[in-house]
PDB file of N, CA and C in Angstrom:
ATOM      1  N   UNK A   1       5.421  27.784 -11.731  1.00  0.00           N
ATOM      2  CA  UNK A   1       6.337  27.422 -12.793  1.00  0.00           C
ATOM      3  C   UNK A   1       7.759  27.513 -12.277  1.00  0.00           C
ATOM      4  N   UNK A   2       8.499  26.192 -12.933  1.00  0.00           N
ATOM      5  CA  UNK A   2      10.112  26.829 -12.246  1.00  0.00           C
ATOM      6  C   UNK A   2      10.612  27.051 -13.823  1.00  0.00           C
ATOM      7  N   UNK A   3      12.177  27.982 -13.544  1.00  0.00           N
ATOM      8  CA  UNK A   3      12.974  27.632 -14.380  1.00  0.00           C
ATOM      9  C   UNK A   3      14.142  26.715 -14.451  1.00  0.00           C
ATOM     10  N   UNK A   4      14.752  25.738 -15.048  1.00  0.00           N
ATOM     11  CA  UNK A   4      15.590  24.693 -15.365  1.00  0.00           C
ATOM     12  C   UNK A   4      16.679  25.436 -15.517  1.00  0.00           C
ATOM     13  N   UNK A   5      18.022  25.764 -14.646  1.00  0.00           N
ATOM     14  CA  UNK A   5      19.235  26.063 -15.366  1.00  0.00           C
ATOM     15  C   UNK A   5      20.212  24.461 -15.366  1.00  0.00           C
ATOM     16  N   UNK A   6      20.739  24.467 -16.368  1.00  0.00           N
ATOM     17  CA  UNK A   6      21.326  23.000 -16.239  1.00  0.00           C
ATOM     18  C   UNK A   6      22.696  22.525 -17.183  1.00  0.00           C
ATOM     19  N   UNK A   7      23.704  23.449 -16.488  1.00  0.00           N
ATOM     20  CA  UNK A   7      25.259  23.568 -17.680  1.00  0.00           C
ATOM     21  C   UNK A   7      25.854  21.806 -17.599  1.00  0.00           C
ATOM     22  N   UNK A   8      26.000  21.372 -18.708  1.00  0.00           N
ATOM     23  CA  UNK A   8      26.150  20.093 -18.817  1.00  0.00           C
ATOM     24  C   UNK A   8      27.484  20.408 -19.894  1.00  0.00           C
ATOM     25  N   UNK A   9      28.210  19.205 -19.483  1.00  0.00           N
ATOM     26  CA  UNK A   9      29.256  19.025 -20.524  1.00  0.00           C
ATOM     27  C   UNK A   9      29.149  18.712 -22.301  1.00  0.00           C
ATOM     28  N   UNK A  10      29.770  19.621 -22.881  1.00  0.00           N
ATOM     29  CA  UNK A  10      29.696  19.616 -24.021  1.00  0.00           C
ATOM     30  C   UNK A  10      29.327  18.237 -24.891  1.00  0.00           C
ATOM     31  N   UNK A  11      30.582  17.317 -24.370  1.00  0.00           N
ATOM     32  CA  UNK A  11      30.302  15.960 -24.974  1.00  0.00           C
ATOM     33  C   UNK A  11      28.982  15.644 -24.624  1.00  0.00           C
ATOM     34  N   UNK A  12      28.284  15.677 -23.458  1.00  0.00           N
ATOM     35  CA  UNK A  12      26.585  15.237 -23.010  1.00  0.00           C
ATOM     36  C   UNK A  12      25.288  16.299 -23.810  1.00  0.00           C
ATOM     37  N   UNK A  13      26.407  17.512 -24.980  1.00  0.00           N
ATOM     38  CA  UNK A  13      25.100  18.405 -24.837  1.00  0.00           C
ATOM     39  C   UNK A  13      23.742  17.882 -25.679  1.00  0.00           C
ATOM     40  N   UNK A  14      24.485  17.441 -26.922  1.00  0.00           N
ATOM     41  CA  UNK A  14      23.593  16.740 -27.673  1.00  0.00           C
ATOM     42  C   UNK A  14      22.519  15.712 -27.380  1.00  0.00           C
ATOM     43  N   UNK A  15      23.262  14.445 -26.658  1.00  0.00           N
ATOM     44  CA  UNK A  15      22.187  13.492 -26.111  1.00  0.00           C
ATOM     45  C   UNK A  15      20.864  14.356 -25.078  1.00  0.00           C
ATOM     46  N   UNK A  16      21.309  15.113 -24.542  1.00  0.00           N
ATOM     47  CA  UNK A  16      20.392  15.851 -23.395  1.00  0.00           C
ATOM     48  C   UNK A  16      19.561  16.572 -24.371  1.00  0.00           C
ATOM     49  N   UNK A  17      20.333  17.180 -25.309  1.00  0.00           N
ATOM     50  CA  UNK A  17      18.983  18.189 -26.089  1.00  0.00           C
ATOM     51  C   UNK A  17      18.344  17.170 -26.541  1.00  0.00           C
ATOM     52  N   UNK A  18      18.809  16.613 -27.432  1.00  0.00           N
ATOM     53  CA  UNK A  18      17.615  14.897 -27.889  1.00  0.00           C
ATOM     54  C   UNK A  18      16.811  14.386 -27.251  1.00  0.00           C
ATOM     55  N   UNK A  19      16.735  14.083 -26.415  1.00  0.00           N
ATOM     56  CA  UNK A  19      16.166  13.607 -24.893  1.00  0.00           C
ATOM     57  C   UNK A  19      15.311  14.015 -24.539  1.00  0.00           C
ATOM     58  N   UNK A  20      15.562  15.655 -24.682  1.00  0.00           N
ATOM     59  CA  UNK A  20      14.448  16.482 -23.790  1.00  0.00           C
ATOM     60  C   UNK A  20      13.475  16.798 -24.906  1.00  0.00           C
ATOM     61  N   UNK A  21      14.257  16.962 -26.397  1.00  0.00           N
ATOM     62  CA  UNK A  21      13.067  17.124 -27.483  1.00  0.00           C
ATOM     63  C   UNK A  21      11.993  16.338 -27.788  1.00  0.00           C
ATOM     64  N   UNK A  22      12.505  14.808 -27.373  1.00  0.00           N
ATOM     65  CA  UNK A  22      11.773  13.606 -27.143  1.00  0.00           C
ATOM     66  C   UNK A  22      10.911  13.361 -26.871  1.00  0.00           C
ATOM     67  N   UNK A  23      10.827  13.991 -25.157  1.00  0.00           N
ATOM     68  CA  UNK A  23      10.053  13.810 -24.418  1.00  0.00           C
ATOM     69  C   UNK A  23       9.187  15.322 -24.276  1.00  0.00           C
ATOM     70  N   UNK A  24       8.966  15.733 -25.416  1.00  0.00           N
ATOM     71  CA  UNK A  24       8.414  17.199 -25.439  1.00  0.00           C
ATOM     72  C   UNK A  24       9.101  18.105 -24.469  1.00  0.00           C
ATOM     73  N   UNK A  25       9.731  18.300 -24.221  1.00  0.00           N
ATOM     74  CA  UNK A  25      10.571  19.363 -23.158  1.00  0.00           C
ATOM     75  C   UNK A  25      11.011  20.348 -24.207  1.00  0.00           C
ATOM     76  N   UNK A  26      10.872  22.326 -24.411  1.00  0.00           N
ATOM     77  CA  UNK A  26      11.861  22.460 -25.038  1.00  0.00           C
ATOM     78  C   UNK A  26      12.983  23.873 -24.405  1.00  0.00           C
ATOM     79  N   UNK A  27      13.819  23.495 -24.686  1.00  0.00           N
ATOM     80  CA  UNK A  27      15.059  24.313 -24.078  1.00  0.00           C
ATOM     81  C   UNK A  27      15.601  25.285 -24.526  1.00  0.00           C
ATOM     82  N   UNK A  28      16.006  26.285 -24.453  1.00  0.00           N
ATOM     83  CA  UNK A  28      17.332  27.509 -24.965  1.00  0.00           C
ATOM     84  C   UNK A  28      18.697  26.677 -24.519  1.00  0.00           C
ATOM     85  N   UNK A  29      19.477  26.801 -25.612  1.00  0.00           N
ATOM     86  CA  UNK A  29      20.173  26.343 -25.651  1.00  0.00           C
ATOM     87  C   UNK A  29      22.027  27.380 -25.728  1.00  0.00           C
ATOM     88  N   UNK A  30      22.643  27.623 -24.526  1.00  0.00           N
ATOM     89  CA  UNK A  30      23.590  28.523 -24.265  1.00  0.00           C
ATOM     90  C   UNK A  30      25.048  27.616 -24.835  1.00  0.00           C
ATOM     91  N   UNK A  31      25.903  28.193 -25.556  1.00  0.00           N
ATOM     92  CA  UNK A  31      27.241  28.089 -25.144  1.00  0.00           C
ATOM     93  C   UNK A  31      27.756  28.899 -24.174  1.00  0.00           C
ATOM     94  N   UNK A  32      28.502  28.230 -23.485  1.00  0.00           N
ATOM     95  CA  UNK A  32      29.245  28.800 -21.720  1.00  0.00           C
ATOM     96  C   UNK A  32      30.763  27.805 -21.906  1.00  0.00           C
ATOM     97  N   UNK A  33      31.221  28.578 -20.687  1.00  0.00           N
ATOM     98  CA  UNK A  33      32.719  27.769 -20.624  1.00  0.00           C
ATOM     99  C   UNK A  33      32.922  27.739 -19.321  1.00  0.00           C
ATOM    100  N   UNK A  34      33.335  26.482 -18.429  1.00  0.00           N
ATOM    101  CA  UNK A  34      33.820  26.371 -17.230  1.00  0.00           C
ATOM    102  C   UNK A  34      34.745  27.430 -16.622  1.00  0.00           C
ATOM    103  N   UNK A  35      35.342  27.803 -15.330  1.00  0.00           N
ATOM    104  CA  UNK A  35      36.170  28.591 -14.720  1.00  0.00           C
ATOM    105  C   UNK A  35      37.129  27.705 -14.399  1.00  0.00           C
ATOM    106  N   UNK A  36      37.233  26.807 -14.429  1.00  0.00           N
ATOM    107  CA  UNK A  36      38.246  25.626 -13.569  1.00  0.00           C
ATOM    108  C   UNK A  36      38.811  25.064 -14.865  1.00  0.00           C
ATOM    109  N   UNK A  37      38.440  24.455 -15.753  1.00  0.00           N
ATOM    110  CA  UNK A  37      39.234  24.278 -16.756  1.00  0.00           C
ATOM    111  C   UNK A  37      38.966  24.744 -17.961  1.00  0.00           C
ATOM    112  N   UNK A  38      38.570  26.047 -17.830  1.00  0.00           N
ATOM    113  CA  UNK A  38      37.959  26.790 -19.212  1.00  0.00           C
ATOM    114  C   UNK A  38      37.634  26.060 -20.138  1.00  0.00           C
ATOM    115  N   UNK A  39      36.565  24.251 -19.880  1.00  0.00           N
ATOM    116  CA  UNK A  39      36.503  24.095 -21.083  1.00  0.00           C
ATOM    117  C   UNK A  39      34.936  24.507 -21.361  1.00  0.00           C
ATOM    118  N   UNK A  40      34.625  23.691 -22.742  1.00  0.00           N
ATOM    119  CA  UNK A  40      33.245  24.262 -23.072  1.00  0.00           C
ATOM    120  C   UNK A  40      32.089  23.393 -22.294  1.00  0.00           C
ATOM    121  N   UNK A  41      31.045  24.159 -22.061  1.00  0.00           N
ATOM    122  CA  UNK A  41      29.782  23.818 -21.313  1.00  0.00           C
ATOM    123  C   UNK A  41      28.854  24.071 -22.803  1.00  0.00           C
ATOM    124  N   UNK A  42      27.387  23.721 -21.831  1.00  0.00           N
ATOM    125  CA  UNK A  42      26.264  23.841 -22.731  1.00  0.00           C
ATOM    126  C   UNK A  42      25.131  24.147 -21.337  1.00  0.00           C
ATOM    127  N   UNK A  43      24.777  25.301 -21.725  1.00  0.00           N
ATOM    128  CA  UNK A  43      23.769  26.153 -20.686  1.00  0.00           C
ATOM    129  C   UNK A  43      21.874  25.870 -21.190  1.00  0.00           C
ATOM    130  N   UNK A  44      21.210  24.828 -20.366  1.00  0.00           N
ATOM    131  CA  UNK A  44      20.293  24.963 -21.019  1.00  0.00           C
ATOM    132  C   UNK A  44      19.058  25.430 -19.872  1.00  0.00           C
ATOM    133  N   UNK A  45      18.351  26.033 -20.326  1.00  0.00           N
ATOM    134  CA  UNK A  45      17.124  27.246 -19.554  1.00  0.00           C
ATOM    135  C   UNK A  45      16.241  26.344 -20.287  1.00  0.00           C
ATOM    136  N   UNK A  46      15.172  25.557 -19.441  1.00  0.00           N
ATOM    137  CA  UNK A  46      14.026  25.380 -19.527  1.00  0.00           C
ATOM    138  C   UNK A  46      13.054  24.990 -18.614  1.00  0.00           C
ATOM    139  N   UNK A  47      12.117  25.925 -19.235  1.00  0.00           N
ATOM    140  CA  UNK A  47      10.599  26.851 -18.251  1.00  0.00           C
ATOM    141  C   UNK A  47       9.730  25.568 -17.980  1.00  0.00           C
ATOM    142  N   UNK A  48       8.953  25.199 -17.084  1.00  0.00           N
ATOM    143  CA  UNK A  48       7.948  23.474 -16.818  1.00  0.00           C
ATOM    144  C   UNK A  48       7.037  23.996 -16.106  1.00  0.00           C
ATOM    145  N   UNK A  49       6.117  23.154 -15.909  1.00  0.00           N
ATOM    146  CA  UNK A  49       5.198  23.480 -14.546  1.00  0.00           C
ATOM    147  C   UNK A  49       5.979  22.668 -13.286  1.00  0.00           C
ATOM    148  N   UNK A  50       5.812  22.382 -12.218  1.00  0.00           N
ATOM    149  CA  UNK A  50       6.335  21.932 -10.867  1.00  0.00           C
ATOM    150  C   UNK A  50       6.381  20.963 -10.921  1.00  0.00           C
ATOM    151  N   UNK A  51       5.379  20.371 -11.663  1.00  0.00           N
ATOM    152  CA  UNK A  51       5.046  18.784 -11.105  1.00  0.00           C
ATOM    153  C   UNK A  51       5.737  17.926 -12.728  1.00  0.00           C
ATOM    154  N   UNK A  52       6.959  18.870 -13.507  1.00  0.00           N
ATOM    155  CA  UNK A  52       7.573  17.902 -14.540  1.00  0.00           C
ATOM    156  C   UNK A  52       9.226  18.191 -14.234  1.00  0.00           C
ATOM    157  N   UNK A  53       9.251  19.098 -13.044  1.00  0.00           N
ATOM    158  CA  UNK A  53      10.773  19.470 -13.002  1.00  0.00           C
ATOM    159  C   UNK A  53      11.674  18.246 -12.199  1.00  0.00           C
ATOM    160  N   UNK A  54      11.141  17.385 -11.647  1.00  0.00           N
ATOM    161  CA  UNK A  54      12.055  15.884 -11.495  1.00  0.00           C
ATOM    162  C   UNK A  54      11.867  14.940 -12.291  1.00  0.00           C
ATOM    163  N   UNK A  55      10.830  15.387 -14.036  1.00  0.00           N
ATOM    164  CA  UNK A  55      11.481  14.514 -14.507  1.00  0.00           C
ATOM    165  C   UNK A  55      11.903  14.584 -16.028  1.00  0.00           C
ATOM    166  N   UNK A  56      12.444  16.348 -15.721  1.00  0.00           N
ATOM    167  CA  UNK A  56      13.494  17.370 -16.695  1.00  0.00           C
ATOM    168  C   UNK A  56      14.825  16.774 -16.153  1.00  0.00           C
ATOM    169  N   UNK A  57      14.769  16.828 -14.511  1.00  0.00           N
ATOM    170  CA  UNK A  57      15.900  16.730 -13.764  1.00  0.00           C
ATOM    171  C   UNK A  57      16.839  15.281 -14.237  1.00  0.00           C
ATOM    172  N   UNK A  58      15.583  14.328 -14.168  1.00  0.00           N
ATOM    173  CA  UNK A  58      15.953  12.560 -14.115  1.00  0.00           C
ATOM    174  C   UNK A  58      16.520  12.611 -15.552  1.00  0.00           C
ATOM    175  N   UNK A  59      16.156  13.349 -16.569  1.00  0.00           N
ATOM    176  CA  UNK A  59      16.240  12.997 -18.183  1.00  0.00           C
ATOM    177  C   UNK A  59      17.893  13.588 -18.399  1.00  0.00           C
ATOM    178  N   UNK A  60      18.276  14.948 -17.694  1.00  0.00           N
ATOM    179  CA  UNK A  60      19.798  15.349 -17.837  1.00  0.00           C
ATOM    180  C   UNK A  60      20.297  14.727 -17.186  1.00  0.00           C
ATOM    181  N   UNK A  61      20.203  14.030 -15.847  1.00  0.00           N
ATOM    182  CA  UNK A  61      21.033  12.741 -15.132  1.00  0.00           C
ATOM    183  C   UNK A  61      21.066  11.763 -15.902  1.00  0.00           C
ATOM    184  N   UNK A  62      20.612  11.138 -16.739  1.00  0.00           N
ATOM    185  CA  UNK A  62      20.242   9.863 -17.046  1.00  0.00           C
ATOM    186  C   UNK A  62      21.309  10.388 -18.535  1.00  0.00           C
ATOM    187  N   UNK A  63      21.238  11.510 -18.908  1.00  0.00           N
ATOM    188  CA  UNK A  63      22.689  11.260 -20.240  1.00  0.00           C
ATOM    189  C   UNK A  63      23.988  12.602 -19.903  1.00  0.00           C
ATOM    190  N   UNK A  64      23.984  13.092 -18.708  1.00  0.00           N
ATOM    191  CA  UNK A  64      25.657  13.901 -18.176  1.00  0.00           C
ATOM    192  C   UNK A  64      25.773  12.925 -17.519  1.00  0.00           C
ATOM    193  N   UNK A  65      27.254  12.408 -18.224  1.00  0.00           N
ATOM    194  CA  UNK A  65      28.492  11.534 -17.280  1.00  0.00           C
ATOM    195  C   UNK A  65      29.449  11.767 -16.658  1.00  0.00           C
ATOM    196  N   UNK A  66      29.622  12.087 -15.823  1.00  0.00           N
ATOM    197  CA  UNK A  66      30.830  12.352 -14.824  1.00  0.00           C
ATOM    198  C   UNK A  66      32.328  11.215 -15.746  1.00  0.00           C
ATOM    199  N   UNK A  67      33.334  11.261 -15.916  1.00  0.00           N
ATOM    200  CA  UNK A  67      34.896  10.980 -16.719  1.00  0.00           C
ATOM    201  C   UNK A  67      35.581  11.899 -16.007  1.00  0.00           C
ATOM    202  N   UNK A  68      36.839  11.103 -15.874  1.00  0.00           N
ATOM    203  CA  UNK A  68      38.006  11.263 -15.341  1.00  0.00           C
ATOM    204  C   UNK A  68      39.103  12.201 -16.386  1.00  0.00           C
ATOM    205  N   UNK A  69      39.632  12.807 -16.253  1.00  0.00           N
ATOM    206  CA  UNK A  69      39.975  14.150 -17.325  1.00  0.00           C
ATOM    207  C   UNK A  69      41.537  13.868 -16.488  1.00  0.00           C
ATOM    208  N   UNK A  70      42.636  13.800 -17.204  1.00  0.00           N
ATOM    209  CA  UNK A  70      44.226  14.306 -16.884  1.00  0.00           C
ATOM    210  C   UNK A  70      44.710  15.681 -17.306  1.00  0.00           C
ATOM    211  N   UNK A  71      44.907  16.615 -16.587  1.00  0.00           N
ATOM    212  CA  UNK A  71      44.889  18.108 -16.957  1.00  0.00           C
ATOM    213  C   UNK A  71      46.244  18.226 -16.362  1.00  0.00           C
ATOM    214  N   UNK A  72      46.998  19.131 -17.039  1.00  0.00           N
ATOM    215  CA  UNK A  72      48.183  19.883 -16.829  1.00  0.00           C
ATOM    216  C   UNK A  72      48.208  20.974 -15.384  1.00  0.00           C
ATOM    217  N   UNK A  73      49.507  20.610 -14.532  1.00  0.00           N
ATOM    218  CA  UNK A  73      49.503  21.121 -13.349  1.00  0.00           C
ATOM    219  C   UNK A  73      51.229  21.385 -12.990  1.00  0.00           C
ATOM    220  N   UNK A  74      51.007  22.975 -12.352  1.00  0.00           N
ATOM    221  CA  UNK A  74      52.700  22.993 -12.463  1.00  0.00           C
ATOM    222  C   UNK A  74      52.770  23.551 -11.020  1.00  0.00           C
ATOM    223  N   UNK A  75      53.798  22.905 -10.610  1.00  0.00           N
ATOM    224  CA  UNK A  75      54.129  23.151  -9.187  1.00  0.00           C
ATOM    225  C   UNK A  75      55.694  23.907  -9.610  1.00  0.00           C
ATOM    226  N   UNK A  76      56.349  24.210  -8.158  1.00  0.00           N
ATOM    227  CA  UNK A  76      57.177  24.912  -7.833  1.00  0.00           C
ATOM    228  C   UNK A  76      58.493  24.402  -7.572  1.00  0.00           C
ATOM    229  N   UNK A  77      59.654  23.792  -7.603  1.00  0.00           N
ATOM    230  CA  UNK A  77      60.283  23.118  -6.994  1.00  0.00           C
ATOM    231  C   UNK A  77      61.738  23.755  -7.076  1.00  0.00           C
ATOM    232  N   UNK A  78      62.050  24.677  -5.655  1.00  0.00           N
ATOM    233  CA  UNK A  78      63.073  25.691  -5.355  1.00  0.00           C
ATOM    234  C   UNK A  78      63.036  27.290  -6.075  1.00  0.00           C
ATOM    235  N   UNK A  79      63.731  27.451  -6.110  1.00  0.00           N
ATOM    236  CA  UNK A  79      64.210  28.805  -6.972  1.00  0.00           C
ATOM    237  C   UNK A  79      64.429  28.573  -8.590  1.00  0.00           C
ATOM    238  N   UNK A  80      62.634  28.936  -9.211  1.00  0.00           N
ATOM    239  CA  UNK A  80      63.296  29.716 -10.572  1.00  0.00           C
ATOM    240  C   UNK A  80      63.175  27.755 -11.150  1.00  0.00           C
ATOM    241  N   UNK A  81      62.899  26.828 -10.454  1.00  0.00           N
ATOM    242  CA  UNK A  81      62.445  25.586 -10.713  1.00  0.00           C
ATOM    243  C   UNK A  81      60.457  25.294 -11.106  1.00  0.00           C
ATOM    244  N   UNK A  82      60.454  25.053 -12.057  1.00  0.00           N
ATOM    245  CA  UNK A  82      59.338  24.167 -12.299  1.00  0.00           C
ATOM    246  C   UNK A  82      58.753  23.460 -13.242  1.00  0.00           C
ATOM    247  N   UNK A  83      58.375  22.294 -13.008  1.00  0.00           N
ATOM    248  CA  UNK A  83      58.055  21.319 -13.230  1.00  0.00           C
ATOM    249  C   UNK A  83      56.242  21.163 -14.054  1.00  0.00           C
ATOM    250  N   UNK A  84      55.982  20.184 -14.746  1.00  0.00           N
ATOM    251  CA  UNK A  84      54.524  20.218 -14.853  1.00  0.00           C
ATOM    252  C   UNK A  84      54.254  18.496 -15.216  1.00  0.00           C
ATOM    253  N   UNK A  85      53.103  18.601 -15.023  1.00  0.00           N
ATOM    254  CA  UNK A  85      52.669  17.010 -14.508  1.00  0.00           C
ATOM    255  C   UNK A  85      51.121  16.941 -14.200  1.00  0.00           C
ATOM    256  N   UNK A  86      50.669  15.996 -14.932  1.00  0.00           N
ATOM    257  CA  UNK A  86      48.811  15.370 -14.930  1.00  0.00           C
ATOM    258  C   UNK A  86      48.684  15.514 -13.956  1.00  0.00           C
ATOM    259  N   UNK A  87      47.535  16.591 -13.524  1.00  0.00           N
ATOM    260  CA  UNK A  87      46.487  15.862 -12.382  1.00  0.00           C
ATOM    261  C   UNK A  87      45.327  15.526 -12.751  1.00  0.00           C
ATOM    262  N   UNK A  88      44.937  14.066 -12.160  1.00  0.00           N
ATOM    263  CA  UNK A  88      43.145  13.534 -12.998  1.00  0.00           C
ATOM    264  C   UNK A  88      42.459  14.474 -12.109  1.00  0.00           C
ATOM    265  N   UNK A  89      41.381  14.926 -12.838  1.00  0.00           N
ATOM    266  CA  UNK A  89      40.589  15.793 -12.082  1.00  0.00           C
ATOM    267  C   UNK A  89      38.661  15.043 -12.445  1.00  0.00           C
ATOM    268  N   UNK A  90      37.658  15.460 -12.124  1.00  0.00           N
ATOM    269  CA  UNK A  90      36.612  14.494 -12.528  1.00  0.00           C
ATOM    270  C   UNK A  90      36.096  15.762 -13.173  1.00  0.00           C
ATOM    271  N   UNK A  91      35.091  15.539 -14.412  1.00  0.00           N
ATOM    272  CA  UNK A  91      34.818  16.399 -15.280  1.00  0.00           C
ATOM    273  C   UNK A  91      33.094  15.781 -15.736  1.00  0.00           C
ATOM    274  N   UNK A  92      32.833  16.441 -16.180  1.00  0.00           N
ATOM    275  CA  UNK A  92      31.539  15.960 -17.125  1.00  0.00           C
ATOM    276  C   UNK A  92      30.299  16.175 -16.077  1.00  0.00           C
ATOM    277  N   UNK A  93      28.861  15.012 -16.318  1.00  0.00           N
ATOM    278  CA  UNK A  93      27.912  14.938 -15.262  1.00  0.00           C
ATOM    279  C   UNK A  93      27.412  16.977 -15.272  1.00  0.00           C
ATOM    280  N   UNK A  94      26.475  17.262 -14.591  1.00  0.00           N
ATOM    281  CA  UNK A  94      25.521  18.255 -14.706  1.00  0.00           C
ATOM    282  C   UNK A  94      25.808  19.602 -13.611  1.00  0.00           C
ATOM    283  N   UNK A  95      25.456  20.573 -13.774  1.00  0.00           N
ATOM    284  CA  UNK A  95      25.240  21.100 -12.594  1.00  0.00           C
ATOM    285  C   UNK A  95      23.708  22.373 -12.580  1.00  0.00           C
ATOM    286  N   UNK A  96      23.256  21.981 -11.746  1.00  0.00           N
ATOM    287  CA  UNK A  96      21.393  22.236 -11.811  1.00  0.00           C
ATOM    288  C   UNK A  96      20.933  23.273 -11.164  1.00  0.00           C
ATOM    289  N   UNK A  97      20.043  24.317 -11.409  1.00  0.00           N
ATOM    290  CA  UNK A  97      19.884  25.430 -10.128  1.00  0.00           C
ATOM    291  C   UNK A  97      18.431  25.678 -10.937  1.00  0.00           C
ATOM    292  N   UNK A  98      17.490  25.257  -9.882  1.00  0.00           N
ATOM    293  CA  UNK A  98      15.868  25.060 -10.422  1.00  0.00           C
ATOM    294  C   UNK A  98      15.351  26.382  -9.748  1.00  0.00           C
ATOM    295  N   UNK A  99      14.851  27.539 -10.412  1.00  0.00           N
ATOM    296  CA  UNK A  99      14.403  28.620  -9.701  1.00  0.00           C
ATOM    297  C   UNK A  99      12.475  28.824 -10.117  1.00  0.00           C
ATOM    298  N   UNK A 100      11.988  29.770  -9.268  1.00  0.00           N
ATOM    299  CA  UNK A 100      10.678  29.919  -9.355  1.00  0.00           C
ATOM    300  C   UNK A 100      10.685  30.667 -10.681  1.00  0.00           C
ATOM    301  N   UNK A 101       9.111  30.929 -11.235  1.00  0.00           N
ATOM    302  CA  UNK A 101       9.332  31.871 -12.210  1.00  0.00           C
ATOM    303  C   UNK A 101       8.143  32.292 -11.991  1.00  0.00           C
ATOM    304  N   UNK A 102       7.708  34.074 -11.988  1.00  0.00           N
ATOM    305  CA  UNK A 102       6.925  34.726 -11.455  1.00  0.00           C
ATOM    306  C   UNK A 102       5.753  34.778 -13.352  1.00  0.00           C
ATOM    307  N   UNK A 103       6.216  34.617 -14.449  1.00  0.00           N
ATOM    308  CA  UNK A 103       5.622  34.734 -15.323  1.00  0.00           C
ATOM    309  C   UNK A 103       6.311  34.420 -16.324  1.00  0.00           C
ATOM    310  N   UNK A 104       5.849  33.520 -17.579  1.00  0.00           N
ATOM    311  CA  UNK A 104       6.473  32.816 -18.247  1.00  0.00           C
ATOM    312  C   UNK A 104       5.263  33.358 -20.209  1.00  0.00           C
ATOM    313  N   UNK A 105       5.857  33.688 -20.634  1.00  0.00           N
ATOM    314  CA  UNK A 105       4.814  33.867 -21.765  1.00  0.00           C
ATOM    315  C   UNK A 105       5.848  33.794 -22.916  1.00  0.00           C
ATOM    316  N   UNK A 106       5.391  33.274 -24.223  1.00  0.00           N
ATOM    317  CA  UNK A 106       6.033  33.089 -25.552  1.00  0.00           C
ATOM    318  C   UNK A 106       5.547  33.566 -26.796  1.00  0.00           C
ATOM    319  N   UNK A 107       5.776  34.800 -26.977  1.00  0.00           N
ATOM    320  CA  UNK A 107       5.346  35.839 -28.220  1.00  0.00           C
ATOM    321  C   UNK A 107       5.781  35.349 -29.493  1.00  0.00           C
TER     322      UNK A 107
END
């Protein structure tokens, strides 16, 4: 058995939970928040046998979109000077960490 970790962007969380309810998949469903632009994530943990975890994997690819995000950035300019100004940064789309699971049971 593996476990599914899979923090997806907020705007994607919904379509992905839909998706996976769909297709009988079912998930725990986390609020989390990025470190880079503290915004909100969606943390979802779900348990499969081996032979359905590429196509848990294919179903959160197929609705997290990677978008272009303009975020606030302040540089330095001389003494006691600064300035602030957009940098596009890329945002959205998935990030996945598939682990073993030694025992899986639901009381």
């Amino acid at each position: 058995m593996k476990l599914i970790y899979a923090i997806v962007n907020n705007d994607d969380s919904h379509a992905v939970q839909s998706s996976l309810t769909k297709n009988g998949f079912q998930a725990t469903k986390l609020a989390s928040s990025g470190g880079f632009l503290m915004a909100g994530n969606t943390t979802f943990m779900v348990c499969s046998e081996d032979d359905k975890v590429d196509e848990i994997i294919g179903i959160i690819k197929t609705h997290s979109h990677k978008r272009k995000q303009f975020v606030p950035n302040s540089a330095s300019y001389g003494v006691g000077s600064y300035t602030s100004f957009p940098v596009e940064v890329s945002v959205g789309g998935a990030t996945i960490f598939v682990t073993n699971i030694e025992r899986f049971e639901k009381v």
